[in-house]
N, C-alpha and C. Protein backbone atom coordinates (compact mmCIF):
# COMPACT_ATOMS: atom_id res chain seq x y z
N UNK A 1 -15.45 -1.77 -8.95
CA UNK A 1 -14.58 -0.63 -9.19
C UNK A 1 -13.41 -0.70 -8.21
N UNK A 2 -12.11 -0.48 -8.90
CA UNK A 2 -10.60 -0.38 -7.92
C UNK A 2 -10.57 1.13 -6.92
N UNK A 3 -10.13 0.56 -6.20
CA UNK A 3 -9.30 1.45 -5.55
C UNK A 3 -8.19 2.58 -6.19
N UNK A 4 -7.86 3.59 -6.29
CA UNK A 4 -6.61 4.12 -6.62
C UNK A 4 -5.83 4.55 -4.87
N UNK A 5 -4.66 3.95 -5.62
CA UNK A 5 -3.28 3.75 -4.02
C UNK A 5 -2.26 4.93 -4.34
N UNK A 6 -2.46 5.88 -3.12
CA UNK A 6 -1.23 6.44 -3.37
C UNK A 6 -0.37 6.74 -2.15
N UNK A 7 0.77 6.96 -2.50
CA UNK A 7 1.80 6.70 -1.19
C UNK A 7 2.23 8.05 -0.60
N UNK A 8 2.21 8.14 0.50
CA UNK A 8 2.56 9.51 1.32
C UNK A 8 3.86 9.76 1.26
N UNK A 9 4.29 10.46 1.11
CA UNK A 9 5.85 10.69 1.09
C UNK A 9 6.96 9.88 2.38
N UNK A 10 6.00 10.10 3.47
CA UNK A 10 7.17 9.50 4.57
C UNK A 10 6.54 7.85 4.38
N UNK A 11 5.97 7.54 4.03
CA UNK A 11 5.30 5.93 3.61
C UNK A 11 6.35 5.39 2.38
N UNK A 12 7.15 6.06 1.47
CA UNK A 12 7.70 5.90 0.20
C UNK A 12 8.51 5.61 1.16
N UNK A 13 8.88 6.74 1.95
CA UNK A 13 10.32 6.97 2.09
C UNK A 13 10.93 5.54 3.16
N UNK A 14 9.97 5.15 3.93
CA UNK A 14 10.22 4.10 4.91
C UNK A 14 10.32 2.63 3.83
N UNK A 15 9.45 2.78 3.00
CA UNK A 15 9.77 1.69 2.18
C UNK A 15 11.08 1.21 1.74
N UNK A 16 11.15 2.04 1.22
CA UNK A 16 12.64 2.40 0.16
C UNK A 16 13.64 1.96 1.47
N UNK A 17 14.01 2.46 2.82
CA UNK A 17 14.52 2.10 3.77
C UNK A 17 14.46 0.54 4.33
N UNK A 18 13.36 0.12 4.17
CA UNK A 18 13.12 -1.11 4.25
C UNK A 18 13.79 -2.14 3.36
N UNK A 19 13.52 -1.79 2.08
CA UNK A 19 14.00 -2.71 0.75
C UNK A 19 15.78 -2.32 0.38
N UNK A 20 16.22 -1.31 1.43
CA UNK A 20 17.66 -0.88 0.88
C UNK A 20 18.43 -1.48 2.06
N UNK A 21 17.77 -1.39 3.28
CA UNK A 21 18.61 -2.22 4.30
C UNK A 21 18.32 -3.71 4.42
N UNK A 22 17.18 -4.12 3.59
CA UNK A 22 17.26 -5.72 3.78
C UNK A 22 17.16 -6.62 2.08
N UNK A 23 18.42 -6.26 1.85
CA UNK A 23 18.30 -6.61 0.12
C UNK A 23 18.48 -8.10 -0.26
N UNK A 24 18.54 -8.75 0.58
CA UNK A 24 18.31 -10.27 0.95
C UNK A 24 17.38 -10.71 1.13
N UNK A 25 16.46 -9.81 1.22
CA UNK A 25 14.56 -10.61 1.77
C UNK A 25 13.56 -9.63 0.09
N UNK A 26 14.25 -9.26 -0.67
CA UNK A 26 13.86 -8.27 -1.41
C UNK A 26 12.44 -9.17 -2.41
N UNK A 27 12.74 -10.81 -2.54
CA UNK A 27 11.91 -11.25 -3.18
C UNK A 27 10.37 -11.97 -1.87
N UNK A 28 10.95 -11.55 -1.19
CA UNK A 28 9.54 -11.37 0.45
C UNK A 28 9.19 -10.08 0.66
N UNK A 29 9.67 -9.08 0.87
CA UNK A 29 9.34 -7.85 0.39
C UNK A 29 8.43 -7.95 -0.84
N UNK A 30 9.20 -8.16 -1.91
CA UNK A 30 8.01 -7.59 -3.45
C UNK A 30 7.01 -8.31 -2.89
N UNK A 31 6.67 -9.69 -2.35
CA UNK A 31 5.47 -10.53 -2.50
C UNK A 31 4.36 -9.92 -1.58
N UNK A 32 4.92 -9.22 -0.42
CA UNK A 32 4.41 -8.68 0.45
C UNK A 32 3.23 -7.26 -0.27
N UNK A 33 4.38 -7.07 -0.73
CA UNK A 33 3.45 -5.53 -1.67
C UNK A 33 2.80 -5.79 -2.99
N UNK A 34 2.76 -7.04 -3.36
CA UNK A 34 1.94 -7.43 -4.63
C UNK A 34 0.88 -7.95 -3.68
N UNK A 35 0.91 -8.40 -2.92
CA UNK A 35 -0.20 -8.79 -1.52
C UNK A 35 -1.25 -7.55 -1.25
N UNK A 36 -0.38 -6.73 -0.61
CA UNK A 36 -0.89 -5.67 -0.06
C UNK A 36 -1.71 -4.84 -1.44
N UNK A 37 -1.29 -4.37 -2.62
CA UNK A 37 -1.72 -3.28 -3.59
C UNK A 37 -2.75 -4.10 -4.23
N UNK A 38 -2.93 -5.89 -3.81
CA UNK A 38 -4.29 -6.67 -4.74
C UNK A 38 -5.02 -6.28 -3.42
N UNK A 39 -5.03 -6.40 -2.45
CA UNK A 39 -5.90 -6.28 -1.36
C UNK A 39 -6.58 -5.23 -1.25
N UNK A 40 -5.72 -3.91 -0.88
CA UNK A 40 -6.13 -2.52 -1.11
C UNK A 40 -7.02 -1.68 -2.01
N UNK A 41 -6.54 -2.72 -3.63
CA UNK A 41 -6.89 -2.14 -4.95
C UNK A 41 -8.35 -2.35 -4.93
N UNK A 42 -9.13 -3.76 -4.49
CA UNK A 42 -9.98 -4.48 -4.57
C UNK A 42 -11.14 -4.34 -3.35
N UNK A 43 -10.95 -4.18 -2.07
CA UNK A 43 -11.48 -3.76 -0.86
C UNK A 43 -10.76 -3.45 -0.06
N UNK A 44 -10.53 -2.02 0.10
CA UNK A 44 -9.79 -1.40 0.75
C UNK A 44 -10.65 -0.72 2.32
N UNK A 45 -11.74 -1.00 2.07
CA UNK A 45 -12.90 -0.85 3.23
C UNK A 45 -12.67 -2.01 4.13
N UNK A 46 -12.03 -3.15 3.87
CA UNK A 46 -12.36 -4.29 5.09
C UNK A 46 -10.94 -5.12 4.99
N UNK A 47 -10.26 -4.41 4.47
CA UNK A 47 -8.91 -4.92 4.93
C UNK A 47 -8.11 -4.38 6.20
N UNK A 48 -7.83 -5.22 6.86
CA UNK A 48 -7.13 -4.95 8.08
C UNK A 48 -7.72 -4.47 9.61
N UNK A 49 -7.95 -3.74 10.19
CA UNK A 49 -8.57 -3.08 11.38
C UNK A 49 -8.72 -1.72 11.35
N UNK A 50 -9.85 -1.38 11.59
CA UNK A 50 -10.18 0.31 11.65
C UNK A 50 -9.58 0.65 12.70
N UNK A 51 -9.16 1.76 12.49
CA UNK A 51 -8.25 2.64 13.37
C UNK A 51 -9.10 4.08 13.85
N UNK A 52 -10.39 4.09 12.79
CA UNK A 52 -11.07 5.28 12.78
C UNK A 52 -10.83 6.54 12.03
N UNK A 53 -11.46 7.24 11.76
CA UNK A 53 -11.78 8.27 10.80
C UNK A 53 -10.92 8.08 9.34
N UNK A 54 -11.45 6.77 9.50
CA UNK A 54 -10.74 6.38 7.55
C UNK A 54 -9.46 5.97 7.57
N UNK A 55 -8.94 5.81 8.64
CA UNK A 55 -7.75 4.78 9.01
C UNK A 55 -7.60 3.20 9.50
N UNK A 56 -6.82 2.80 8.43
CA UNK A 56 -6.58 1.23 8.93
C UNK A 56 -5.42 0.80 8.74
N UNK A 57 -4.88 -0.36 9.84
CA UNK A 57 -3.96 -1.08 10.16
C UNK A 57 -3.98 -2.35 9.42
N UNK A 58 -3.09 -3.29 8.59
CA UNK A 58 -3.23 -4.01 7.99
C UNK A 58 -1.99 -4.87 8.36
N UNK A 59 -1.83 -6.16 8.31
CA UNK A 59 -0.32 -7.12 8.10
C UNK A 59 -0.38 -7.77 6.79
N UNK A 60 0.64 -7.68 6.36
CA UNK A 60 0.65 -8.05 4.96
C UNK A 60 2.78 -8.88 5.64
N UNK A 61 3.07 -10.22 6.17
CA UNK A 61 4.37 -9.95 6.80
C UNK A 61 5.51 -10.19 5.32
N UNK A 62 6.28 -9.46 6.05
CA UNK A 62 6.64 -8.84 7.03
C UNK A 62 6.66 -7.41 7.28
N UNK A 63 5.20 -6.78 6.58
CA UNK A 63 5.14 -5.60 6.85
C UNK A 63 3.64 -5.26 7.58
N UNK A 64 3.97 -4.03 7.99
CA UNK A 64 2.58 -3.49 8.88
C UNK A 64 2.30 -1.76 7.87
N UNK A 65 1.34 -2.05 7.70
CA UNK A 65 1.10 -0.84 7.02
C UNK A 65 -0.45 -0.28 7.46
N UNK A 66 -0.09 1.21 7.40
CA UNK A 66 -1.10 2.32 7.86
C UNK A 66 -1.63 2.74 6.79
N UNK A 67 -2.91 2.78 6.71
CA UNK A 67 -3.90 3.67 5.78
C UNK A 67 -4.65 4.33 5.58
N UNK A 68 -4.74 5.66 4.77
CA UNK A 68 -6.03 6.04 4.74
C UNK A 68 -7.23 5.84 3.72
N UNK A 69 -8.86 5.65 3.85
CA UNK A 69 -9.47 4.72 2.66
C UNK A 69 -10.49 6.31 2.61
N UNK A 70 -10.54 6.85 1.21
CA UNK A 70 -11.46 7.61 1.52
C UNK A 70 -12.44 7.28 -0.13
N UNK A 71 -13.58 6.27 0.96
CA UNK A 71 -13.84 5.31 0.52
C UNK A 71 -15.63 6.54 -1.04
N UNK A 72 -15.70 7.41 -0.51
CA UNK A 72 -16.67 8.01 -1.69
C UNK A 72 -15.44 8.35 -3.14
N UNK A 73 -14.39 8.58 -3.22
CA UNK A 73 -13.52 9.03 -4.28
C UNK A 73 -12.58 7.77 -4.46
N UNK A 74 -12.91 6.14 -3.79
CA UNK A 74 -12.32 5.32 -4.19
C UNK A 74 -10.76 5.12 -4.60
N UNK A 75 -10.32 6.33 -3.12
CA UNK A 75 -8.79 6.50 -2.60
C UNK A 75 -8.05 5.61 -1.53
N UNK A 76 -6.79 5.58 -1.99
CA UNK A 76 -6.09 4.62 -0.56
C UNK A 76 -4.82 5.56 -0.42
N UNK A 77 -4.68 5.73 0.30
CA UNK A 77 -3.03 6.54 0.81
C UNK A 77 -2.20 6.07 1.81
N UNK A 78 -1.27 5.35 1.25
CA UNK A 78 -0.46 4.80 2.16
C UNK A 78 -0.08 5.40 3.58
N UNK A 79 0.23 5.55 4.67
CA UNK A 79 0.41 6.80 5.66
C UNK A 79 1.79 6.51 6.24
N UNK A 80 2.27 4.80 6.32
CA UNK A 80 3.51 4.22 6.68
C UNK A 80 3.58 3.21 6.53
N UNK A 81 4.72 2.19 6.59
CA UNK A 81 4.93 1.04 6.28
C UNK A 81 6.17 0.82 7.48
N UNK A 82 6.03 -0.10 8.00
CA UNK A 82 7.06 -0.83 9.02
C UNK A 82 7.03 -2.39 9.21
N UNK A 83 8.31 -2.95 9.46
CA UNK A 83 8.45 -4.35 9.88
C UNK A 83 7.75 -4.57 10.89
N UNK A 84 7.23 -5.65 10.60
CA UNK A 84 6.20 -6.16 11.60
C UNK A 84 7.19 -7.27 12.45
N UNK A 85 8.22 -7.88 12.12
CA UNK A 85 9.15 -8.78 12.55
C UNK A 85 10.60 -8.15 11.99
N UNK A 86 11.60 -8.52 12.74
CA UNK A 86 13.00 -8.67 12.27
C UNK A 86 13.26 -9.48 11.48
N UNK A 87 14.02 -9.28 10.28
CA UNK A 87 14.35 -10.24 9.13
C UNK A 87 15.66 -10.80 9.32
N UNK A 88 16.06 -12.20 9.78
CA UNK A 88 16.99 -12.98 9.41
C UNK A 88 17.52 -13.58 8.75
């Protein structure tokens, strides 16, 4: 059984910031988040590092993303997304 992913508002919103100021890396970006939403979708319990009380840290580069897994209703909620590196 999948995961269902959903994105927090300030998690959208950093995205969207991400993919609008670096529109040159946009096809490393998408790959990053077709990465991240097969990972999440599929085991979202043992991806990345527990952070505790249903939070985890994940690298997917060049992004770092925060989550919450609330793993009996087979939920993921994005919490943030940030560069894990500077894009050149």
């Amino acid at each position: 059984m999948n995961f269902a992913i959903a994105w927090h508002g300030i998690a959208f919103t950093e995205m969207d910031f991400i993919v609008s100021n670096h529109p040159e890396h946009k096809d490393e970006l998408a790959n990053a988040l077709r990465v991240m939403t097969q990972a999440l979708r599929t085991d979202a319990n043992t991806v990345g590092e527990s952070r505790g009380e249903g939070v985890r840290i994940a690298f997917f580069d060049p992004l770092v993303v925060d989550f919450h897994v609330a793993a009996a209703d087979r939920r993921v909620q994005i919490l943030s997304v940030r560069l894990r590196t500077l894009l050149f």
